[in-house]
PDB file of N, CA and C in Angstrom:
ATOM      1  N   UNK A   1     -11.822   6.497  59.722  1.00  0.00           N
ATOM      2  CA  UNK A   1     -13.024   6.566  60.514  1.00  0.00           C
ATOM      3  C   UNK A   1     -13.780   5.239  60.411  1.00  0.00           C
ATOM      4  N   UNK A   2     -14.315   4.951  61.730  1.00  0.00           N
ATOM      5  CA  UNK A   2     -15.063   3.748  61.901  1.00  0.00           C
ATOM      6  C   UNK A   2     -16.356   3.660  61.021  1.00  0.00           C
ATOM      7  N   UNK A   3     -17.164   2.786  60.283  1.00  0.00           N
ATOM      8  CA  UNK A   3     -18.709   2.754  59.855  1.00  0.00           C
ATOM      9  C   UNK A   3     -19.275   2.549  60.857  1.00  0.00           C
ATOM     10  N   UNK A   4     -20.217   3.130  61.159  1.00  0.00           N
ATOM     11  CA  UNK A   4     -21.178   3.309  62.535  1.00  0.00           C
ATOM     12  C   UNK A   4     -21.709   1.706  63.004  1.00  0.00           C
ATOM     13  N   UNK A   5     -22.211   1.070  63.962  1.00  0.00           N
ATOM     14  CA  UNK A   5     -22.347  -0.569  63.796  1.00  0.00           C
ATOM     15  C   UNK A   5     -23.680   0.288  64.223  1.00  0.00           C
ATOM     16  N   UNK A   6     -24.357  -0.721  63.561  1.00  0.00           N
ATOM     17  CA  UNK A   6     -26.330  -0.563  63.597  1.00  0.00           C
ATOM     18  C   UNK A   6     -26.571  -1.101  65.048  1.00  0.00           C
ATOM     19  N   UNK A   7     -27.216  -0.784  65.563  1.00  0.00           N
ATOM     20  CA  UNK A   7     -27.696  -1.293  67.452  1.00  0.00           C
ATOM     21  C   UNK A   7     -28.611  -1.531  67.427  1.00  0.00           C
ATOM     22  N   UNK A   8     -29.587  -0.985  66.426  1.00  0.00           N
ATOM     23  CA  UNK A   8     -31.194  -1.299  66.937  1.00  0.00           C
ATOM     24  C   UNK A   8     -31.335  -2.338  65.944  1.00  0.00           C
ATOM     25  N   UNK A   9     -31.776  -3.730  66.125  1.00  0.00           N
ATOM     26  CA  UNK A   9     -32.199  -4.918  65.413  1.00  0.00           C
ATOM     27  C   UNK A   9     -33.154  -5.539  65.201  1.00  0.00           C
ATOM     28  N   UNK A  10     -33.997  -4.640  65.520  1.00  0.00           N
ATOM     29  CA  UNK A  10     -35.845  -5.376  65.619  1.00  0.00           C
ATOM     30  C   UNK A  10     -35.880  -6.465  66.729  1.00  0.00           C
ATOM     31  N   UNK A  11     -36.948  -6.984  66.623  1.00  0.00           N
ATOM     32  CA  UNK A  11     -37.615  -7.917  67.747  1.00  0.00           C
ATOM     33  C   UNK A  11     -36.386  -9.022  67.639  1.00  0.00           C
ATOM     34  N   UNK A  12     -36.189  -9.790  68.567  1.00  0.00           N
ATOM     35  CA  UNK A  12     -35.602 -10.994  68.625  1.00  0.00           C
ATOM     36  C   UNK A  12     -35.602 -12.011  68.361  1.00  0.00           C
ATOM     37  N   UNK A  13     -35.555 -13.428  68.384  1.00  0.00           N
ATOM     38  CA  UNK A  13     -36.173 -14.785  68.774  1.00  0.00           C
ATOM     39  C   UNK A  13     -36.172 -15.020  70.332  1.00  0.00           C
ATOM     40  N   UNK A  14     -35.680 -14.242  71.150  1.00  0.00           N
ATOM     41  CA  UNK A  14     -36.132 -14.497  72.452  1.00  0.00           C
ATOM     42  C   UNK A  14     -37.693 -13.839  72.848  1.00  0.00           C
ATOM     43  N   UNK A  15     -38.188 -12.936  72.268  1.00  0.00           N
ATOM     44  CA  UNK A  15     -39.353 -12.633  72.527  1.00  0.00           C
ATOM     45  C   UNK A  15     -40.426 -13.627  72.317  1.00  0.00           C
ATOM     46  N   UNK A  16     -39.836 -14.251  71.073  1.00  0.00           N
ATOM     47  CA  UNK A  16     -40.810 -15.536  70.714  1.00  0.00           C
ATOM     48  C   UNK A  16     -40.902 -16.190  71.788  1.00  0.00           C
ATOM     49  N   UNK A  17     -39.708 -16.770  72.037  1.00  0.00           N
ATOM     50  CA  UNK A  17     -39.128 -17.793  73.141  1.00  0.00           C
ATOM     51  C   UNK A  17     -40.403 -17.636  74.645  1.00  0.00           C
ATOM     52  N   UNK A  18     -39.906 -16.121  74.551  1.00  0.00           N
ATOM     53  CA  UNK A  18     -40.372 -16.270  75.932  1.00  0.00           C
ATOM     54  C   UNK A  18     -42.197 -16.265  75.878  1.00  0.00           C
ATOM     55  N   UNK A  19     -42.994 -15.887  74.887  1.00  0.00           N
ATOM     56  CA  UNK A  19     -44.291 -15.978  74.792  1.00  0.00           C
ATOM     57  C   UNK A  19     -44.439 -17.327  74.636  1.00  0.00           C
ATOM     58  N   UNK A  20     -43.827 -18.417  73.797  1.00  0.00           N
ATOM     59  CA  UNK A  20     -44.150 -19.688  73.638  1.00  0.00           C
ATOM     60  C   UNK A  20     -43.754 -20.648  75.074  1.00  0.00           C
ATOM     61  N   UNK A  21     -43.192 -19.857  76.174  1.00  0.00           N
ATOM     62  CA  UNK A  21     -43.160 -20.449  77.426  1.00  0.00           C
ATOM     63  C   UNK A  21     -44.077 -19.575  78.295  1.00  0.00           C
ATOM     64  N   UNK A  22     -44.835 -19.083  78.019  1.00  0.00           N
ATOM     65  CA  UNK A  22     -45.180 -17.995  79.065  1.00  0.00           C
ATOM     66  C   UNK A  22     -44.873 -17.622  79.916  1.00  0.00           C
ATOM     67  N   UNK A  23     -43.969 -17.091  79.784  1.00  0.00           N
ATOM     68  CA  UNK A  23     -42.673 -16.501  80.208  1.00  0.00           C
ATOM     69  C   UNK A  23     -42.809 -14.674  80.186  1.00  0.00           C
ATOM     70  N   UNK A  24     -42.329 -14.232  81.585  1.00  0.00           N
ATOM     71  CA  UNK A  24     -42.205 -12.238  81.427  1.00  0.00           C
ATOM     72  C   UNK A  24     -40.746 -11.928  81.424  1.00  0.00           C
ATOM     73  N   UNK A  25     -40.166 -10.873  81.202  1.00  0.00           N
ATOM     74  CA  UNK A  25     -38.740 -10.491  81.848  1.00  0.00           C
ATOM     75  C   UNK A  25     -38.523 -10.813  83.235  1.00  0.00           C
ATOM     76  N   UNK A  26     -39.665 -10.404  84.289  1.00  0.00           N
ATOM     77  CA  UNK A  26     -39.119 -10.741  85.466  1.00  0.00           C
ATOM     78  C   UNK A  26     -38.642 -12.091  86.135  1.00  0.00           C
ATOM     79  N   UNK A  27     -39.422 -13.040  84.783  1.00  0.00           N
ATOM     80  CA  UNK A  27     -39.127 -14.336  85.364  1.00  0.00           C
ATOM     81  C   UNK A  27     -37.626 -14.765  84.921  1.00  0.00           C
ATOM     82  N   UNK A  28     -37.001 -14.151  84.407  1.00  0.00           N
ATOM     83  CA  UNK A  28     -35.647 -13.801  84.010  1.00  0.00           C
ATOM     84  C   UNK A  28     -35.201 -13.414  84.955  1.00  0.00           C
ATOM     85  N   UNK A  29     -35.628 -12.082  85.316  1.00  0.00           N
ATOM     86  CA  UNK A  29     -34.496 -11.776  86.295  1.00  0.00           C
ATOM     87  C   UNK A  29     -34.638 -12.479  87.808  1.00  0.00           C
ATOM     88  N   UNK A  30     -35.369 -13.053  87.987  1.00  0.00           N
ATOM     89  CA  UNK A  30     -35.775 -14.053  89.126  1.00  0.00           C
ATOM     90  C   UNK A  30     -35.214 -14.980  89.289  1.00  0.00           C
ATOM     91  N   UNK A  31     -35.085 -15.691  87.834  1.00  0.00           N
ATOM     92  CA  UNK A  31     -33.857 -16.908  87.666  1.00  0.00           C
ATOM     93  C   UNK A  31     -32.197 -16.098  87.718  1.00  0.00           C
ATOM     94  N   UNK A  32     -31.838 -15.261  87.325  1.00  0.00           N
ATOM     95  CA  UNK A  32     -30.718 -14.957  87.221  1.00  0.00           C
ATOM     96  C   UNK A  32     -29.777 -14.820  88.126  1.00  0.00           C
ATOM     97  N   UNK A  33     -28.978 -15.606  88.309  1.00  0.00           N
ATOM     98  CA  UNK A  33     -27.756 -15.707  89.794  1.00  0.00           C
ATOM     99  C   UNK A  33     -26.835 -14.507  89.270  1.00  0.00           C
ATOM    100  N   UNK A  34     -26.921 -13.735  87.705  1.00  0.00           N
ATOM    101  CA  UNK A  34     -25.537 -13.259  87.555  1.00  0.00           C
ATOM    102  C   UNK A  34     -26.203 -12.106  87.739  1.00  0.00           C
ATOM    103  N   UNK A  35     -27.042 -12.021  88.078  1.00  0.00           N
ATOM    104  CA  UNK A  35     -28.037 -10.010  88.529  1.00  0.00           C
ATOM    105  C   UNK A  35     -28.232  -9.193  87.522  1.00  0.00           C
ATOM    106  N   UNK A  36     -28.978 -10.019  86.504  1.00  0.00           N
ATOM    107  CA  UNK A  36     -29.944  -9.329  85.065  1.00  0.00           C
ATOM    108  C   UNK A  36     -30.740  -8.439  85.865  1.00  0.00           C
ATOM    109  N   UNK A  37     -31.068  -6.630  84.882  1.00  0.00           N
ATOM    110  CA  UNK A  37     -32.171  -6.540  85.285  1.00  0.00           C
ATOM    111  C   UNK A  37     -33.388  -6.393  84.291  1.00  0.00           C
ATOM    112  N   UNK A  38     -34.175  -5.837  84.711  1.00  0.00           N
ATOM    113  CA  UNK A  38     -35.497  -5.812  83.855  1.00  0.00           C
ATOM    114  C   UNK A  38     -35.237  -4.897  82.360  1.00  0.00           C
ATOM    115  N   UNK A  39     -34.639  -3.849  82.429  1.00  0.00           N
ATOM    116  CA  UNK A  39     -34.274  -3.069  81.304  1.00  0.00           C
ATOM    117  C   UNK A  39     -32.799  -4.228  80.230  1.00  0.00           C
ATOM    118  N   UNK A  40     -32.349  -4.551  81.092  1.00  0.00           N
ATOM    119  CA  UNK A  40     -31.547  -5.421  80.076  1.00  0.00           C
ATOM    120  C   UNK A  40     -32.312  -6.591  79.562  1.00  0.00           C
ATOM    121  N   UNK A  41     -32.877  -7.324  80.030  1.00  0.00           N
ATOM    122  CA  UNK A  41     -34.048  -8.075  79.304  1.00  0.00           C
ATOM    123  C   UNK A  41     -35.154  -7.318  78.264  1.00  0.00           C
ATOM    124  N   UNK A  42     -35.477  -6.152  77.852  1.00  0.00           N
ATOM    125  CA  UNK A  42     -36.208  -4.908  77.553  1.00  0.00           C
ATOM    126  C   UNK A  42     -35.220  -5.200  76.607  1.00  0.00           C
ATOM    127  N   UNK A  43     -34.089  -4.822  76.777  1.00  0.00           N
ATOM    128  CA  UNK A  43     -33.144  -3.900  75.231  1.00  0.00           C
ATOM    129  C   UNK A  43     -33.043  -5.557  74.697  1.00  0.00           C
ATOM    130  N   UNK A  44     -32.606  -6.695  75.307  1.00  0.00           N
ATOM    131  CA  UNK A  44     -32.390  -7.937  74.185  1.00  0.00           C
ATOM    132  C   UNK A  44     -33.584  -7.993  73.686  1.00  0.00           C
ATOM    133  N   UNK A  45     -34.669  -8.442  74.056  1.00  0.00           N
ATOM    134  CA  UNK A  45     -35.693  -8.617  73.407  1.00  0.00           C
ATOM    135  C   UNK A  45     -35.987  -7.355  72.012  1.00  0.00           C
ATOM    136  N   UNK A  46     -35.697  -6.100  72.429  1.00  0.00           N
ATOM    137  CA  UNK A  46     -36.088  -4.873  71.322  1.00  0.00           C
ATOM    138  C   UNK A  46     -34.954  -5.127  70.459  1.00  0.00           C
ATOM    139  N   UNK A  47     -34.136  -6.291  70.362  1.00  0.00           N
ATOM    140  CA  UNK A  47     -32.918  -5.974  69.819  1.00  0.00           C
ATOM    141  C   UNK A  47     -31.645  -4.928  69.548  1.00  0.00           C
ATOM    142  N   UNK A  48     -31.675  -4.517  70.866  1.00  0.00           N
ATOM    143  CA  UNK A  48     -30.265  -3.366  71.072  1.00  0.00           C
ATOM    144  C   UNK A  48     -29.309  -4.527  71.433  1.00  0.00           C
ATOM    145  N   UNK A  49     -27.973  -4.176  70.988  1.00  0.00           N
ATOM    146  CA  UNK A  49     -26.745  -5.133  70.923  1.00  0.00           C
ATOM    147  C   UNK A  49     -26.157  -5.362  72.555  1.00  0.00           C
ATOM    148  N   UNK A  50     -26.316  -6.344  72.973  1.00  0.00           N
ATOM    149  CA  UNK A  50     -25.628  -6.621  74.385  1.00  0.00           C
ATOM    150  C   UNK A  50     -24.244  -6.952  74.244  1.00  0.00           C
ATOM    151  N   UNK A  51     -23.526  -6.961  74.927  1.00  0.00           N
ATOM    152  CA  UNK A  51     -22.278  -7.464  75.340  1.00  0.00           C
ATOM    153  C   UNK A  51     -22.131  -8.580  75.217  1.00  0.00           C
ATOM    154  N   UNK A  52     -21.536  -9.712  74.811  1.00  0.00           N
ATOM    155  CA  UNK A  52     -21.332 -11.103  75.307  1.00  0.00           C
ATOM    156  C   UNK A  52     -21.640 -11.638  76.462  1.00  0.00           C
ATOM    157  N   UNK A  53     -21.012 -10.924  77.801  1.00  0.00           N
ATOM    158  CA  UNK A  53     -21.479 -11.463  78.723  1.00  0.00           C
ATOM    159  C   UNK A  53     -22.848 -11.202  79.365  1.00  0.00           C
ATOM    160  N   UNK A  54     -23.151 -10.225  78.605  1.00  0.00           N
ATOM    161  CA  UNK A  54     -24.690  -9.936  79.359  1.00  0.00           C
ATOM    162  C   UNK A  54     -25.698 -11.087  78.023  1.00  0.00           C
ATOM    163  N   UNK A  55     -25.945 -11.242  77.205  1.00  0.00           N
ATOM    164  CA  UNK A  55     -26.152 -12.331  76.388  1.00  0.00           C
ATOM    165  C   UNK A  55     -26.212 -13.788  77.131  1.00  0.00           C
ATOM    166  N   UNK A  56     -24.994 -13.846  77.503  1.00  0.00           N
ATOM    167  CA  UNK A  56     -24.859 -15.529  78.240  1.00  0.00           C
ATOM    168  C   UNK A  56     -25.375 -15.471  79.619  1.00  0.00           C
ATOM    169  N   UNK A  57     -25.350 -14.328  80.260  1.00  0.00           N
ATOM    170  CA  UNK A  57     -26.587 -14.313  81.640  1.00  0.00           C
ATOM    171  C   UNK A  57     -27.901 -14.161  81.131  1.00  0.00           C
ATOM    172  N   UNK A  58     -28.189 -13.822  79.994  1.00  0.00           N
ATOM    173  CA  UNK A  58     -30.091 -13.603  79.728  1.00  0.00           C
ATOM    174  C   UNK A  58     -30.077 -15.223  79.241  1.00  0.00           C
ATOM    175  N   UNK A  59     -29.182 -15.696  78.246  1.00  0.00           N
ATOM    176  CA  UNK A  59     -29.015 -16.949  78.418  1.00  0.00           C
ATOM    177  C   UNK A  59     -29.014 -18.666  79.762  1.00  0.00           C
ATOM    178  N   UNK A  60     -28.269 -17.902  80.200  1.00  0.00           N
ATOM    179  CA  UNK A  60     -28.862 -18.771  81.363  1.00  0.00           C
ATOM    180  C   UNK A  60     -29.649 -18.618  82.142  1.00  0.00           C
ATOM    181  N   UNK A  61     -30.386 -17.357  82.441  1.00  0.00           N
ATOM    182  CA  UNK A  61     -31.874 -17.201  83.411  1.00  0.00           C
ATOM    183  C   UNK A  61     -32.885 -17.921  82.380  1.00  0.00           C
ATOM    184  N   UNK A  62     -32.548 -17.582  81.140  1.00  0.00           N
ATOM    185  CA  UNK A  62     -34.281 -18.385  80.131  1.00  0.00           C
ATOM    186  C   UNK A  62     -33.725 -19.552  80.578  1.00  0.00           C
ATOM    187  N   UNK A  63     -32.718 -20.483  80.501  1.00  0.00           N
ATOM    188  CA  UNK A  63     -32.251 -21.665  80.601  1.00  0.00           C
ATOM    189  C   UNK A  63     -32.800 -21.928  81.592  1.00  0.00           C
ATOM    190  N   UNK A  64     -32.588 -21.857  82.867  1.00  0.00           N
ATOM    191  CA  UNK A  64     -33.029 -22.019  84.021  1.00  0.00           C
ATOM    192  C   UNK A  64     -34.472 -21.904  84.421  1.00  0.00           C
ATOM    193  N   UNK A  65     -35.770 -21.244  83.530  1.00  0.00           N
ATOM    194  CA  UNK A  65     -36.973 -21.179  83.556  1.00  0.00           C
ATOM    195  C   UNK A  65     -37.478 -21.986  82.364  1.00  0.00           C
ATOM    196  N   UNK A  66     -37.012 -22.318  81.148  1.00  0.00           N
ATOM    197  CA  UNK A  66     -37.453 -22.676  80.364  1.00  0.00           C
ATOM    198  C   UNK A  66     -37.513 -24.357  80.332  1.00  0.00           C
ATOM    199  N   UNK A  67     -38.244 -25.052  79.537  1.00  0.00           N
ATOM    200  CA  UNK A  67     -38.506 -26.501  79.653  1.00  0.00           C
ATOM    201  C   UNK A  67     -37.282 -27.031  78.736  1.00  0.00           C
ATOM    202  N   UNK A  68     -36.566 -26.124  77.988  1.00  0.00           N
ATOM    203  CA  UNK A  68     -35.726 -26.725  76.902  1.00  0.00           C
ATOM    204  C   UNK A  68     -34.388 -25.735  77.334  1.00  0.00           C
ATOM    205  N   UNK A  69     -33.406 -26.408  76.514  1.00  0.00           N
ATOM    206  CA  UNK A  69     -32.070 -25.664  76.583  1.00  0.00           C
ATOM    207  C   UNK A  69     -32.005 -25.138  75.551  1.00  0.00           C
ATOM    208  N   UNK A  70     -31.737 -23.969  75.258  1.00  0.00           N
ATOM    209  CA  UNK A  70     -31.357 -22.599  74.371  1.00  0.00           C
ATOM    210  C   UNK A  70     -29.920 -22.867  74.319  1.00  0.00           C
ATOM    211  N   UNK A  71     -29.087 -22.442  73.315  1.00  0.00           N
ATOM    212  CA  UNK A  71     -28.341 -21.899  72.680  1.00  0.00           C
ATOM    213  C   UNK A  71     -28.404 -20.103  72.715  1.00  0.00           C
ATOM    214  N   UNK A  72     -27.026 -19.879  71.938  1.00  0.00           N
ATOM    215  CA  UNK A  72     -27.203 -18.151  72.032  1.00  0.00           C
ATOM    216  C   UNK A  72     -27.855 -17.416  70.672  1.00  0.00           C
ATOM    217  N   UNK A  73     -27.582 -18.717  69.465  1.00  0.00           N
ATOM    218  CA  UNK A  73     -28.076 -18.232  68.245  1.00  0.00           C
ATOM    219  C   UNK A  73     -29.549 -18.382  68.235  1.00  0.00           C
ATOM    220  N   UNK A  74     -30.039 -19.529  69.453  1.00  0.00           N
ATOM    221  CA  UNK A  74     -31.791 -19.219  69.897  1.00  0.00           C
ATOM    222  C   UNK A  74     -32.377 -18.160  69.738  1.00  0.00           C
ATOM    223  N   UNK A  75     -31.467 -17.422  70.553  1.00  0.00           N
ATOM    224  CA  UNK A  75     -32.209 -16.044  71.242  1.00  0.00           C
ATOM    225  C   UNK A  75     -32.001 -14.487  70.652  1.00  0.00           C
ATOM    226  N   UNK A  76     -30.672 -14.650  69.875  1.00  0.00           N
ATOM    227  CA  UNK A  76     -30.167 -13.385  69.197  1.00  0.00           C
ATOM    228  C   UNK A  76     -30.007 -13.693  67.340  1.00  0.00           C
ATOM    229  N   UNK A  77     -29.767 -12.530  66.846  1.00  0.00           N
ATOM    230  CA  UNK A  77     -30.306 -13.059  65.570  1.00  0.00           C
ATOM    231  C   UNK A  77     -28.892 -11.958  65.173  1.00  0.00           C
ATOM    232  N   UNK A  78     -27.657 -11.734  65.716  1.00  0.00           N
ATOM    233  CA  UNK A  78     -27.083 -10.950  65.430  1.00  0.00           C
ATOM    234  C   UNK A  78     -25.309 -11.570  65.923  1.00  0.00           C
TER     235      UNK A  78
END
């Protein structure tokens, strides 16, 4: 039998991220060409475990709004 993997991870470093740009989720999903929505920006920030590829699209919408370039270990702490 598998050990259960923990999902819920507390707050993020993208929450930081995005208050120190004044920055909302929607301005995420506004930037996003790969079609983030508002609840998946919701669970990264609350720290529920994303997928890889949903990670590297919340990744590139902050990228694309933000003044600096992020990394993935920026934004996730997991």
């Amino acid at each position: 039998m598998k050990p259960e993997l923990e999902r819920n991870l507390g707050e993020q470093p993208l929450v930081k991220l995005l208050r120190e740009h004044g920055l909302r989720a929607h301005d995420l999903v506004a930037a996003s060409p790969g079609g983030i929505t508002h609840k998946m920006v919701a669970r990264a920030g609350k720290g529920r475990r994303l997928t890889p590829h949903s990670q590297s699209l919340v990744l590139e919408a902050l990228n694309r709004v933000a003044p600096k370039v992020y990394t993935l270990p920026d934004l996730f702490n997991y």
